[in-house]
N, C-alpha and C. Protein backbone atom coordinates (compact mmCIF):
# COMPACT_ATOMS: atom_id res chain seq x y z
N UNK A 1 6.37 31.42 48.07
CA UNK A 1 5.92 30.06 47.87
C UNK A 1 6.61 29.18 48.91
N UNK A 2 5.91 28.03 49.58
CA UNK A 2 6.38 27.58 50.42
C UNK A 2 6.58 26.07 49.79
N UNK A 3 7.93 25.47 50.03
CA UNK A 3 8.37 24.71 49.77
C UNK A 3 8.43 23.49 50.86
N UNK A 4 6.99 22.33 50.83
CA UNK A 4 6.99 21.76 52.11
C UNK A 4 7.62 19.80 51.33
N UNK A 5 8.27 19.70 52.35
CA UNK A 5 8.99 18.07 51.82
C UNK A 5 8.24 17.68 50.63
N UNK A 6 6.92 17.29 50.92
CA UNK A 6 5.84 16.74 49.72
C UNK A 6 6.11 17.77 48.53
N UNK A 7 5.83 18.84 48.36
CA UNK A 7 5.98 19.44 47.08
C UNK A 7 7.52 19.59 46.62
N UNK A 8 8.46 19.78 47.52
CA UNK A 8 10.00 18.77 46.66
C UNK A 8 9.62 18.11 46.27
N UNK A 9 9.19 17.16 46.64
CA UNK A 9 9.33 14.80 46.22
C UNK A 9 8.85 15.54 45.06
N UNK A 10 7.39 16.07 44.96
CA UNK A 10 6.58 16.07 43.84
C UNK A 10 7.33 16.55 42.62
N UNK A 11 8.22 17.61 43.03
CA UNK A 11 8.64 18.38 41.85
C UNK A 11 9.78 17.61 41.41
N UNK A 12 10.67 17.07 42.27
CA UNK A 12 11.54 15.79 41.89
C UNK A 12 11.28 14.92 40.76
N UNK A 13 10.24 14.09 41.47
CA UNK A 13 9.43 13.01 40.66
C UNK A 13 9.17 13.61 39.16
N UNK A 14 8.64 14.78 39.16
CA UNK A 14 7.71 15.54 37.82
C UNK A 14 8.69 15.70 37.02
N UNK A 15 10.21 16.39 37.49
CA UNK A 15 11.72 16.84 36.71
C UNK A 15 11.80 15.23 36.10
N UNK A 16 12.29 14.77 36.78
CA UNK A 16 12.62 12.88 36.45
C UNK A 16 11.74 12.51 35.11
N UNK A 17 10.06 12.60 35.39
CA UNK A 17 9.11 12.18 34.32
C UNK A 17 9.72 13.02 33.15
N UNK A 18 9.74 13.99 33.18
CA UNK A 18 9.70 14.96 32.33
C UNK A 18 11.02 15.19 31.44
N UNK A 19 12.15 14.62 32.34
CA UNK A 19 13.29 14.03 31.50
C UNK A 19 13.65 13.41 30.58
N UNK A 20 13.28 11.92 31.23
CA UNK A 20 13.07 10.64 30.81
C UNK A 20 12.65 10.77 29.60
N UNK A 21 11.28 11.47 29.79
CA UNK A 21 10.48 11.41 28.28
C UNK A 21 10.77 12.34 27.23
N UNK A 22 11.57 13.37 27.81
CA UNK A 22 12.43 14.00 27.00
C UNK A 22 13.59 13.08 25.90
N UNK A 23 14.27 12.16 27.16
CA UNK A 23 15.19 11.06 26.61
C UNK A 23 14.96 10.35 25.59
N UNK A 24 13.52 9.98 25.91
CA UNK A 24 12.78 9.09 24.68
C UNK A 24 12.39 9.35 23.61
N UNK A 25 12.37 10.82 23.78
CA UNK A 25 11.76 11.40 22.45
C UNK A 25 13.03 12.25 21.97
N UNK A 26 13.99 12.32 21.80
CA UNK A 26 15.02 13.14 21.67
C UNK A 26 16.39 11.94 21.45
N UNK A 27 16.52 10.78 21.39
CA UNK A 27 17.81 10.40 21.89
C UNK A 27 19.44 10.75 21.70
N UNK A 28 18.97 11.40 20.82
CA UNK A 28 20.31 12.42 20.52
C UNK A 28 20.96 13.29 20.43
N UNK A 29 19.87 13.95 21.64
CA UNK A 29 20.37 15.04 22.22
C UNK A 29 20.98 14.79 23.50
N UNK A 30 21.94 15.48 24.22
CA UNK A 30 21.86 15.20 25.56
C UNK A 30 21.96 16.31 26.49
N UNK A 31 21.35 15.95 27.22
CA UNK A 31 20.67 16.67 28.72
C UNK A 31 21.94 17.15 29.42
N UNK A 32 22.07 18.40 28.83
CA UNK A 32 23.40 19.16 29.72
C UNK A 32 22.81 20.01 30.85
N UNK A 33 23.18 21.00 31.88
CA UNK A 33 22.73 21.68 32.53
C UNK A 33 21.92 22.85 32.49
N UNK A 34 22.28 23.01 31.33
CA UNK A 34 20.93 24.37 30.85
C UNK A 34 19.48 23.77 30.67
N UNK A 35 19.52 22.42 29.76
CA UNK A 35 18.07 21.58 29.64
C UNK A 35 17.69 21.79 30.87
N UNK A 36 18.67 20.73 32.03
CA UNK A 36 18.08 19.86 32.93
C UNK A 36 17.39 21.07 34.35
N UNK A 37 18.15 22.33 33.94
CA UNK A 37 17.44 23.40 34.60
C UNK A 37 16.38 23.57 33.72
N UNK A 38 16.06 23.94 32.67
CA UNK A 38 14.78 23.96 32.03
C UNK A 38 14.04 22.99 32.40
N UNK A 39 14.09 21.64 32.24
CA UNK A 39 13.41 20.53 32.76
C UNK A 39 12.71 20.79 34.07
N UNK A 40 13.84 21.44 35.07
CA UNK A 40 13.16 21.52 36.70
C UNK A 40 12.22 23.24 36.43
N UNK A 41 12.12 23.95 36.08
CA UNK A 41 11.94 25.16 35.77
C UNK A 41 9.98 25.02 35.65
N UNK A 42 10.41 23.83 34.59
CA UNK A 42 8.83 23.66 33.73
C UNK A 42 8.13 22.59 35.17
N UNK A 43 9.11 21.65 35.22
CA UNK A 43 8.32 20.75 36.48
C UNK A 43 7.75 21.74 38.08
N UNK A 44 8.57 22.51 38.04
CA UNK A 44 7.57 23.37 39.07
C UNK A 44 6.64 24.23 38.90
N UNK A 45 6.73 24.92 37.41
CA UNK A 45 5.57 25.47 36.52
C UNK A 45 4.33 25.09 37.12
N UNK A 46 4.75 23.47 36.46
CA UNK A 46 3.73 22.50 36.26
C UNK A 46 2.62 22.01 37.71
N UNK A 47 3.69 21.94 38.49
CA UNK A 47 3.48 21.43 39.99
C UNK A 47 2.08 22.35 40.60
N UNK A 48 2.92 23.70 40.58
CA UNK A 48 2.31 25.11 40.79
C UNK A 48 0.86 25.03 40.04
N UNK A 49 0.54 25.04 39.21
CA UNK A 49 -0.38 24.74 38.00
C UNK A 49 -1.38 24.35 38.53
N UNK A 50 -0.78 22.81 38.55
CA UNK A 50 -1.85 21.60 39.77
C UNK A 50 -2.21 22.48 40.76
N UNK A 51 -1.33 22.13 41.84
CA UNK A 51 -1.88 22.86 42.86
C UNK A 51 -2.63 24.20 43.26
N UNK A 52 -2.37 25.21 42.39
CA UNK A 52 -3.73 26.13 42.02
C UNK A 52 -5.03 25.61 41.49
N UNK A 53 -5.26 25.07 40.83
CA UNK A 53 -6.32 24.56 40.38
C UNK A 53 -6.97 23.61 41.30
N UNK A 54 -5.61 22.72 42.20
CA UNK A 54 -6.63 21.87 42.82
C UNK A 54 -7.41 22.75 44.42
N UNK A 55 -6.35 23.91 44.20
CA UNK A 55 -7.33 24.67 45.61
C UNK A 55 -8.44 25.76 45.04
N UNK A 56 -9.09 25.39 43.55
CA UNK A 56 -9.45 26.13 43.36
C UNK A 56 -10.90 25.40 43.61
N UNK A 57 -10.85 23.85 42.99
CA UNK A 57 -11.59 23.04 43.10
C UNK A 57 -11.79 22.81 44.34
N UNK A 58 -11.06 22.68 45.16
CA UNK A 58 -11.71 22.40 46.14
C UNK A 58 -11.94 23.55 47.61
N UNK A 59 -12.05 24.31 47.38
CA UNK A 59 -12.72 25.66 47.43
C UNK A 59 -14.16 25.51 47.04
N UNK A 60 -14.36 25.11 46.11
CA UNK A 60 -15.91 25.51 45.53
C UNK A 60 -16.91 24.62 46.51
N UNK A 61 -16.82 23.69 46.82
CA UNK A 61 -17.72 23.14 47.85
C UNK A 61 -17.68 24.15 48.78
C-alpha cells in the first residue's frame, strides 16, 4: 500500500474525527495508547474502504 502525503492528511483527519467522537460519546473513559492505536487502525480500515470503492466506481465508466 502506498502511502502518498494526501492519504496521511486523510487518515490523520479520519483518527482525529473518530476520536473526538469517541470523546463525546464515552466521556469517561480515557484514550490511552492501546484505544488511540485502535482509533488509527480503524481510520485506515476506513480510508482503505473509501478508496476501493471509489476506484471501483470510477472504473465503471
Amino acid at each position: 500500500m502506498k502511502f502518498s502525503p494526501a492519504r496521511i492528511v486523510a487518515v490523520f483527519l479520519l483518527a482525529l474525527a473518530l476520536g473526538a467522537a469517541f470523546s463525546f460519546a464515552y466521556p469517561t473513559l480515557d484514550i490511552d495508547a492501546a484505544l488511540a492505536t485502535v482509533i488509527v487502525l480503524v481510520a485506515l480500515a476506513v480510508e482503505s474502504l473509501i478508496a476501493f470503492l471509489y476506484r471501483r466506481v470510477a472504473n465503471r465508466g
